[in-house]
N, C-alpha and C. Protein backbone atom coordinates (compact mmCIF):
# COMPACT_ATOMS: atom_id res chain seq x y z
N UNK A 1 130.85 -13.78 67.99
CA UNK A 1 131.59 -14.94 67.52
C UNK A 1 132.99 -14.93 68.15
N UNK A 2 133.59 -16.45 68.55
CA UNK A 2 134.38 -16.42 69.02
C UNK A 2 136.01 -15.97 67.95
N UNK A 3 137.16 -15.17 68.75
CA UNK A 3 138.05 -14.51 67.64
C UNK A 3 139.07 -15.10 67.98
N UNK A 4 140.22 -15.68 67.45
CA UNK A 4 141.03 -15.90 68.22
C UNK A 4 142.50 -15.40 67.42
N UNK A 5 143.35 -14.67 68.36
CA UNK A 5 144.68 -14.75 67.82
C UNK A 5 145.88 -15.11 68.46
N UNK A 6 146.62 -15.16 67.42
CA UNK A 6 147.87 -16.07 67.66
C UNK A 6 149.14 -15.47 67.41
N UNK A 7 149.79 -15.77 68.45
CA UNK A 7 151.50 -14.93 68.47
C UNK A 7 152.25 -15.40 68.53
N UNK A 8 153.41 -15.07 68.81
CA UNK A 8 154.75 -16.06 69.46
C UNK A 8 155.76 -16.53 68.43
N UNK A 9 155.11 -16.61 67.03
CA UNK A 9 156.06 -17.40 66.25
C UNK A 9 156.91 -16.26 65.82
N UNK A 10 158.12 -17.04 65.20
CA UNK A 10 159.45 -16.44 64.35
C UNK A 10 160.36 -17.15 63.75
N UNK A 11 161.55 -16.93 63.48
CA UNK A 11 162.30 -17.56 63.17
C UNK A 11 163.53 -17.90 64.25
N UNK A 12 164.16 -19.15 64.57
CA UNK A 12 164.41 -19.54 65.55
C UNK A 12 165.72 -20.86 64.59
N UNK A 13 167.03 -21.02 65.40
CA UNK A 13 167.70 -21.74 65.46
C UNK A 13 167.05 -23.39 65.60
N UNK A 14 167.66 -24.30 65.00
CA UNK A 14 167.44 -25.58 65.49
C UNK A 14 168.02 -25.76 66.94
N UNK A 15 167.19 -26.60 67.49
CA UNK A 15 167.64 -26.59 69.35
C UNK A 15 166.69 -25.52 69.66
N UNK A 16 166.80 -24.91 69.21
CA UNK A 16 165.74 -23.39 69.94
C UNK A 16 164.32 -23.53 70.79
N UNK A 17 163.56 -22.56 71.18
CA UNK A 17 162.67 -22.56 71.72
C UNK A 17 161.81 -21.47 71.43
N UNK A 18 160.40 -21.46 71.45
CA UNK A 18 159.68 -20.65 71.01
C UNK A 18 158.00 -20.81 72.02
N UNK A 19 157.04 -20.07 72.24
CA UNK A 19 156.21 -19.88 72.70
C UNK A 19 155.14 -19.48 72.29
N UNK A 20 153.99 -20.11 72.12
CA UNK A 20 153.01 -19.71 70.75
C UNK A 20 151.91 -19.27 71.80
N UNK A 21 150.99 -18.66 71.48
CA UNK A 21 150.27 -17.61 72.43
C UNK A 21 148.90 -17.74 71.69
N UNK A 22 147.62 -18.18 72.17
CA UNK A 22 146.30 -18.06 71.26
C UNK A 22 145.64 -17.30 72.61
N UNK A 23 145.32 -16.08 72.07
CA UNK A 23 144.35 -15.60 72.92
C UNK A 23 142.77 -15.45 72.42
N UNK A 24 141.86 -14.84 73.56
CA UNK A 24 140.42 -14.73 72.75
C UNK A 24 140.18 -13.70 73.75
N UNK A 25 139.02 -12.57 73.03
CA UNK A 25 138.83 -11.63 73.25
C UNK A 25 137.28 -11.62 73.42
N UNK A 26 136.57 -10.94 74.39
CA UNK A 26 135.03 -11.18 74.23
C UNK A 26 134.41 -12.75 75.44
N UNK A 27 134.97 -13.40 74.78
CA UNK A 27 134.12 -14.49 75.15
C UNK A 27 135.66 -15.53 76.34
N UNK A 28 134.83 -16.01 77.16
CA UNK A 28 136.16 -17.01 78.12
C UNK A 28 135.93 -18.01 76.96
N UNK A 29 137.62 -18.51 76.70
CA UNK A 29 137.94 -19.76 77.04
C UNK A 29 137.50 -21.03 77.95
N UNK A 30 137.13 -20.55 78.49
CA UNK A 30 136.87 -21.55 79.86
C UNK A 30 136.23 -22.72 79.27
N UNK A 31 135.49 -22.58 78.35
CA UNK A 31 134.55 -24.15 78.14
C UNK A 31 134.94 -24.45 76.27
N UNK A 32 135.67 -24.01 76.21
CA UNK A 32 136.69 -24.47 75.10
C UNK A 32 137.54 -25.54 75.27
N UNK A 33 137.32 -26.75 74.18
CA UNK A 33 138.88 -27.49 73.91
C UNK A 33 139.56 -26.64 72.99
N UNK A 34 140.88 -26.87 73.17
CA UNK A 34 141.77 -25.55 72.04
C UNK A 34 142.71 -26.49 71.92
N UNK A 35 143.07 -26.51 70.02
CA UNK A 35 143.64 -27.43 69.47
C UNK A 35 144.54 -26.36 68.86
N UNK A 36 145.82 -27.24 68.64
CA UNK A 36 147.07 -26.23 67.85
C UNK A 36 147.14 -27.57 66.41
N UNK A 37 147.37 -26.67 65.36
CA UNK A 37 147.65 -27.33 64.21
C UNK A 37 148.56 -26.70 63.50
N UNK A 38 149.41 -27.33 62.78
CA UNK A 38 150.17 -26.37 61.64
C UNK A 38 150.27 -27.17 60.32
N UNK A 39 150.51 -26.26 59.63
CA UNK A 39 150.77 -26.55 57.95
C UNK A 39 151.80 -26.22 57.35
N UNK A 40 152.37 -26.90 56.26
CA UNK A 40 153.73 -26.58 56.08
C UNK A 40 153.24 -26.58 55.00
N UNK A 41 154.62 -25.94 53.93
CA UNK A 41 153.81 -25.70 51.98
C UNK A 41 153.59 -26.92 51.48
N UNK A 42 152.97 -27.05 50.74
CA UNK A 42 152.32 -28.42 49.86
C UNK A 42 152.09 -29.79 51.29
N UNK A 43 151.62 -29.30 52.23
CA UNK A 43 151.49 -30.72 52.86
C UNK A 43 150.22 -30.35 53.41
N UNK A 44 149.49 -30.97 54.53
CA UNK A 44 148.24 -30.84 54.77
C UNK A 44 148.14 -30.63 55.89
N UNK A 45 147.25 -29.69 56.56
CA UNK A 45 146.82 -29.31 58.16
C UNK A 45 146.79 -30.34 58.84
N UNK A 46 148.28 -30.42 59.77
CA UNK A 46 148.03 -31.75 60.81
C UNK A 46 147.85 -31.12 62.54
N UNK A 47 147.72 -32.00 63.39
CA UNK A 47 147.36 -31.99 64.43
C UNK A 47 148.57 -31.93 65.43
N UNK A 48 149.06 -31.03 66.03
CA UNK A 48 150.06 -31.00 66.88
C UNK A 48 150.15 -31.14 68.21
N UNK A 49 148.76 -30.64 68.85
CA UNK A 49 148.48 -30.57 70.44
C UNK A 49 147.21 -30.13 70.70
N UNK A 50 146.40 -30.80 71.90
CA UNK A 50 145.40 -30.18 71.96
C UNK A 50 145.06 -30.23 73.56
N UNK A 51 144.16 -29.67 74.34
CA UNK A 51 143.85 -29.55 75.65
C UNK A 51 142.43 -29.44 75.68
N UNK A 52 141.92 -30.05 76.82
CA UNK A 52 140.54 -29.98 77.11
C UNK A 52 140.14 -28.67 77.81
N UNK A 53 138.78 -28.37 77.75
CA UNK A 53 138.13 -27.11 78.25
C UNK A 53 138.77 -27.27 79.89
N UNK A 54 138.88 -28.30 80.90
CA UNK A 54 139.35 -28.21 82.18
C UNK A 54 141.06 -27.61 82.30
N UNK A 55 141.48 -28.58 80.86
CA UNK A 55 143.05 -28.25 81.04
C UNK A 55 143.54 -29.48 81.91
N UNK A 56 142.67 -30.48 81.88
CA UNK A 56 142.83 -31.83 82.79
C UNK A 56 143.82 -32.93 81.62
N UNK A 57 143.66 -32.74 80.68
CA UNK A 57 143.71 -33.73 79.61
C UNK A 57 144.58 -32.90 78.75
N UNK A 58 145.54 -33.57 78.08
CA UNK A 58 146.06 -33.04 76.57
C UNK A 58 146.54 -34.36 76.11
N UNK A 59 147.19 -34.03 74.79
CA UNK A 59 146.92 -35.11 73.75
C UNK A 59 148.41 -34.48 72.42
N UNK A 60 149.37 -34.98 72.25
CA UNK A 60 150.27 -34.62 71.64
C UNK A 60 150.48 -35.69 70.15
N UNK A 61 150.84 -35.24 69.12
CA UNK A 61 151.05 -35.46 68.13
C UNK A 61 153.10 -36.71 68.24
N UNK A 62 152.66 -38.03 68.01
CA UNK A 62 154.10 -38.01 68.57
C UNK A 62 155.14 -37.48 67.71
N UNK A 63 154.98 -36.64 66.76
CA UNK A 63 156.46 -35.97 66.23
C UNK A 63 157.22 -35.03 67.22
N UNK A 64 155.89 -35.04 67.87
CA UNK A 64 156.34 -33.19 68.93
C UNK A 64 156.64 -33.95 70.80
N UNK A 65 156.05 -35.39 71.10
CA UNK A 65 155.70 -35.52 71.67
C UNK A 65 157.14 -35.25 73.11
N UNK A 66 157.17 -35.17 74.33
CA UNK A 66 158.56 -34.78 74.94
C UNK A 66 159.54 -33.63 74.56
N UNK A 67 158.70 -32.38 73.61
CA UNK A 67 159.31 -31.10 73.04
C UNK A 67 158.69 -30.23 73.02
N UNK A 68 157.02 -29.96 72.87
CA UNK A 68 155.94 -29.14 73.18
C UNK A 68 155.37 -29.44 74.74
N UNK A 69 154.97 -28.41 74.60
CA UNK A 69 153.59 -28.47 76.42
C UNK A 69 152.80 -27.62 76.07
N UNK A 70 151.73 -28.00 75.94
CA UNK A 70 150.17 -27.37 76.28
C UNK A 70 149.86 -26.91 77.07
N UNK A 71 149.45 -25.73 77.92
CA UNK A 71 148.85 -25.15 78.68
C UNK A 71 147.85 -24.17 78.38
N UNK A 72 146.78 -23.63 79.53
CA UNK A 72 146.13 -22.47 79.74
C UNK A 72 146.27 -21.85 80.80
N UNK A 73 145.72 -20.70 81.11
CA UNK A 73 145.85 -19.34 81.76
C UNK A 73 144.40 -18.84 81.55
N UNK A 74 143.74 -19.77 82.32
CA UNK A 74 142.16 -18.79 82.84
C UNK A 74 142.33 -17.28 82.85
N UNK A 75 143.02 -16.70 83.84
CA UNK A 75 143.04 -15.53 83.84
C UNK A 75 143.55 -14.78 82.99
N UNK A 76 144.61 -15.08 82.10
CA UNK A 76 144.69 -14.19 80.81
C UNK A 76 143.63 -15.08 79.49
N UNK A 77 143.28 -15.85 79.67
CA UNK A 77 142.11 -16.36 78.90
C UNK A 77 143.12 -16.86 77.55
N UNK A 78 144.04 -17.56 77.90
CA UNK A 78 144.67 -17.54 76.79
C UNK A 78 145.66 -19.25 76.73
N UNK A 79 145.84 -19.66 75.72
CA UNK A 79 146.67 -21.17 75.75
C UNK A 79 147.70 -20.85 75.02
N UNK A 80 148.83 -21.97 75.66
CA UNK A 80 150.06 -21.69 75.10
C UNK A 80 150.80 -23.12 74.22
N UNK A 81 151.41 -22.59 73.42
CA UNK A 81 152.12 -23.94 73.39
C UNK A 81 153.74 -23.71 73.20
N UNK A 82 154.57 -24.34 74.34
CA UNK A 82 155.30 -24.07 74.72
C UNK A 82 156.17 -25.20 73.59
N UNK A 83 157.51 -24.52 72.86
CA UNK A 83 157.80 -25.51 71.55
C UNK A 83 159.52 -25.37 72.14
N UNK A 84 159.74 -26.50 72.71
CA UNK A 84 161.79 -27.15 72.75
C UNK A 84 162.21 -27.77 71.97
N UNK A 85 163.80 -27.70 71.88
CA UNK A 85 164.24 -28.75 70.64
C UNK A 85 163.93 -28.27 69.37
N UNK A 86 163.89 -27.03 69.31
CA UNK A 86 162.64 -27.33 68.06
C UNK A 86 163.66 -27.91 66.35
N UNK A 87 162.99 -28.29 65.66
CA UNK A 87 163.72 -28.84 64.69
C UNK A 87 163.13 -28.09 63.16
N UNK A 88 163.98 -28.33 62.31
CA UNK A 88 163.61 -28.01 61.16
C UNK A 88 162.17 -28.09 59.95
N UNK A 89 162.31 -29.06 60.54
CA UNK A 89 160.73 -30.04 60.07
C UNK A 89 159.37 -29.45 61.06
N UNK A 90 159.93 -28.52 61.92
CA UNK A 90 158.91 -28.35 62.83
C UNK A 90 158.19 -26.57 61.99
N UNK A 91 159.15 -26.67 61.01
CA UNK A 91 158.71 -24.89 60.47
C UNK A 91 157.36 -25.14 59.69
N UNK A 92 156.52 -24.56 59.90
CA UNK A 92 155.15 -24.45 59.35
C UNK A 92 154.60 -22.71 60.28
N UNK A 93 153.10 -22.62 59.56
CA UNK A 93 152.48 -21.96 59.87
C UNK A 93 151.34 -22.79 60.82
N UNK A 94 151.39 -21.90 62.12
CA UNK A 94 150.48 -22.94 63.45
C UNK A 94 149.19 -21.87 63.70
N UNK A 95 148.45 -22.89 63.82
CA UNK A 95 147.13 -22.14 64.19
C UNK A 95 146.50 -22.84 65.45
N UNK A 96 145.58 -22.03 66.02
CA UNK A 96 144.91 -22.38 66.72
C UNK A 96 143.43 -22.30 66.86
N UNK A 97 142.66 -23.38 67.08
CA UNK A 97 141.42 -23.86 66.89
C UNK A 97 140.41 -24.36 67.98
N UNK A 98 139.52 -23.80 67.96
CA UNK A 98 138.68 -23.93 69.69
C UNK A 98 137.18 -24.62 69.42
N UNK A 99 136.78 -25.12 70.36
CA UNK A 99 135.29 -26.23 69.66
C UNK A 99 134.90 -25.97 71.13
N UNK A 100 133.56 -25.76 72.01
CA UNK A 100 132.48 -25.57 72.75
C UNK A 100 133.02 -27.25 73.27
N UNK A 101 133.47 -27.57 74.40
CA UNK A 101 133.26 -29.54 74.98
C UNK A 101 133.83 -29.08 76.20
N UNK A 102 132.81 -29.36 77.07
CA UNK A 102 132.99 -30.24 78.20
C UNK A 102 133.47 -31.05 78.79
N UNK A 103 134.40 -31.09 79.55
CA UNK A 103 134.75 -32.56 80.05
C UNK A 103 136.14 -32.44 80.09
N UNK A 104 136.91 -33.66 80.16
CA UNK A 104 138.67 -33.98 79.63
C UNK A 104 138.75 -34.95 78.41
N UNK A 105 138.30 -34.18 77.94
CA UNK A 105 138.81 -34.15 76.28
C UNK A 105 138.93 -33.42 75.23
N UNK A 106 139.33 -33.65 74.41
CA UNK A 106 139.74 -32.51 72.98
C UNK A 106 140.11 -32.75 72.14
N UNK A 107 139.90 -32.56 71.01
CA UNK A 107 139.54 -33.29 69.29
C UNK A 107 140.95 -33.05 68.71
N UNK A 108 141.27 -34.11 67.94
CA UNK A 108 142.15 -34.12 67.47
C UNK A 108 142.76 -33.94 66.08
N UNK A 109 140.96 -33.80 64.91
CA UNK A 109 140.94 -33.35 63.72
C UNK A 109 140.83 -32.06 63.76
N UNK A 110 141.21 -31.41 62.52
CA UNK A 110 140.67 -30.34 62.12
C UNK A 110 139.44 -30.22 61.81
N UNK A 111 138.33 -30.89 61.07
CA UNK A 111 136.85 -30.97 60.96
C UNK A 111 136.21 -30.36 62.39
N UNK A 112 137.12 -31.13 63.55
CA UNK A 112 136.04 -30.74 64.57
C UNK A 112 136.07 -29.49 65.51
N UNK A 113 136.83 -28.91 64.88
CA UNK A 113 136.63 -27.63 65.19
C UNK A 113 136.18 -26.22 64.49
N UNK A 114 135.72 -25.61 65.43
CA UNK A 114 135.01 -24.56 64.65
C UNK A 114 135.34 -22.78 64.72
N UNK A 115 136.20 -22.91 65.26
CA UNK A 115 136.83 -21.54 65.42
C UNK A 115 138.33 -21.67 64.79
N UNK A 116 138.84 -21.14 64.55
CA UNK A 116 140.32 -20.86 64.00
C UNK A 116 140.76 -19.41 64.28
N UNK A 117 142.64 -18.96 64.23
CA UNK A 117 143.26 -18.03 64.40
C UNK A 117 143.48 -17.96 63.06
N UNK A 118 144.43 -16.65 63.17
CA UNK A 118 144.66 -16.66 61.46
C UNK A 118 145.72 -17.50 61.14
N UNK A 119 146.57 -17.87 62.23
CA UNK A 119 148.07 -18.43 62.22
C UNK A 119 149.26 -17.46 62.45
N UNK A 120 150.04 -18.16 62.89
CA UNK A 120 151.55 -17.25 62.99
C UNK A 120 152.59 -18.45 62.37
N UNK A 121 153.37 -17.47 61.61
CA UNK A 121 154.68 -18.25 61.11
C UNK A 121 155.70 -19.04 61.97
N UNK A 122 156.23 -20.39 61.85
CA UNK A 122 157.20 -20.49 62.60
C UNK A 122 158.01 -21.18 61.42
N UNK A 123 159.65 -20.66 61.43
CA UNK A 123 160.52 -21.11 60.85
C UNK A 123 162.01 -21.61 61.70
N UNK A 124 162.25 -22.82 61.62
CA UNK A 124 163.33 -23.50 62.20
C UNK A 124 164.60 -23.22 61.51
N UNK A 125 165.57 -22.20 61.34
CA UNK A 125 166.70 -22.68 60.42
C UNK A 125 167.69 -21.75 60.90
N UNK A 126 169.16 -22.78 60.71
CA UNK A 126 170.32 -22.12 61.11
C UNK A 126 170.30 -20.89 59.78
C-alpha cells in the first residue's frame, strides 16, 4: 500500500516562506495525481493544490493562488509545495493525498482520493 509522508511544516513569520515535502516510499509516484489539503480547527478539509501524474497540469485553490507552486521530483519520488507570502489564515495542518490517474489532471476533492499523509503542522504568526 501506498505510504506517504509529509515534512516541511513549522512555525513561520507572516511574509514568510515554507516548503512542504510529500514523499513515498516503495511504490513511484509516477502515475499518481497528488493533492495537498489542509485543515484548520473547527473548519473543514479544503483543497489547496493539486498536480497531475505528468506534472503537466496543476490546479490552485484561489486563496493561495500567485503564493504556492506545485511541483514534483521523479527522481526523489517526491512533490512539493512551495508556500510565499504566507499569511496567517494560511496556518492549518496540510496533508497530502495521491489517487492512481493518468493523464493532465488531478482531483480537487478530498473524496477522490485514496491515499493520505499523516499531515504536518503549519503555523503563520508573528
Amino acid at each position: 500500500q501506498l505510504q506517504l509522508v509529509e515534512s516541511g511544516g513549522g512555525l513561520v513569520q507572516p511574509g514568510g516562506s515554507l516548503r512542504l515535502s510529500c514523499a513515498a516510499s516503495v511504490f513511484t509516484l509516477d502515475y499518481y495525481a497528488i493533492g495537498w489539503f489542509r485543515q484548520a480547527p473547527g473548519k473543514e478539509r479544503e483543497g489547496v493544490s493539486c498536480i497531475s501524474s505528468s506534472g503537466g497540469s496543476a490546479n490552485y485553490a484561489d486563496s493561495v493562488k500567485g503564493r504556492f507552486t506545485i511541483s514534483r521530483d521523479s527522481a526523489k519520488n517526491t512533490v512539493y509545495l512551495q508556500m510565499n507570502s504566507l499569511k496567517p489564515e494560511d496556518t492549518a495542518v496540510y496533508y497530502c493525498a495521491a489517487r492512481i490517474m493518468y493523464g493532465s489532471t488531478c482531483p480537487k476533492a478530498p473524496h477522490e482520493y485514496d491515499y493520505w499523509g499523516q499531515g504536518t503542522q503549519v503555523t503563520v504568526s508573528s
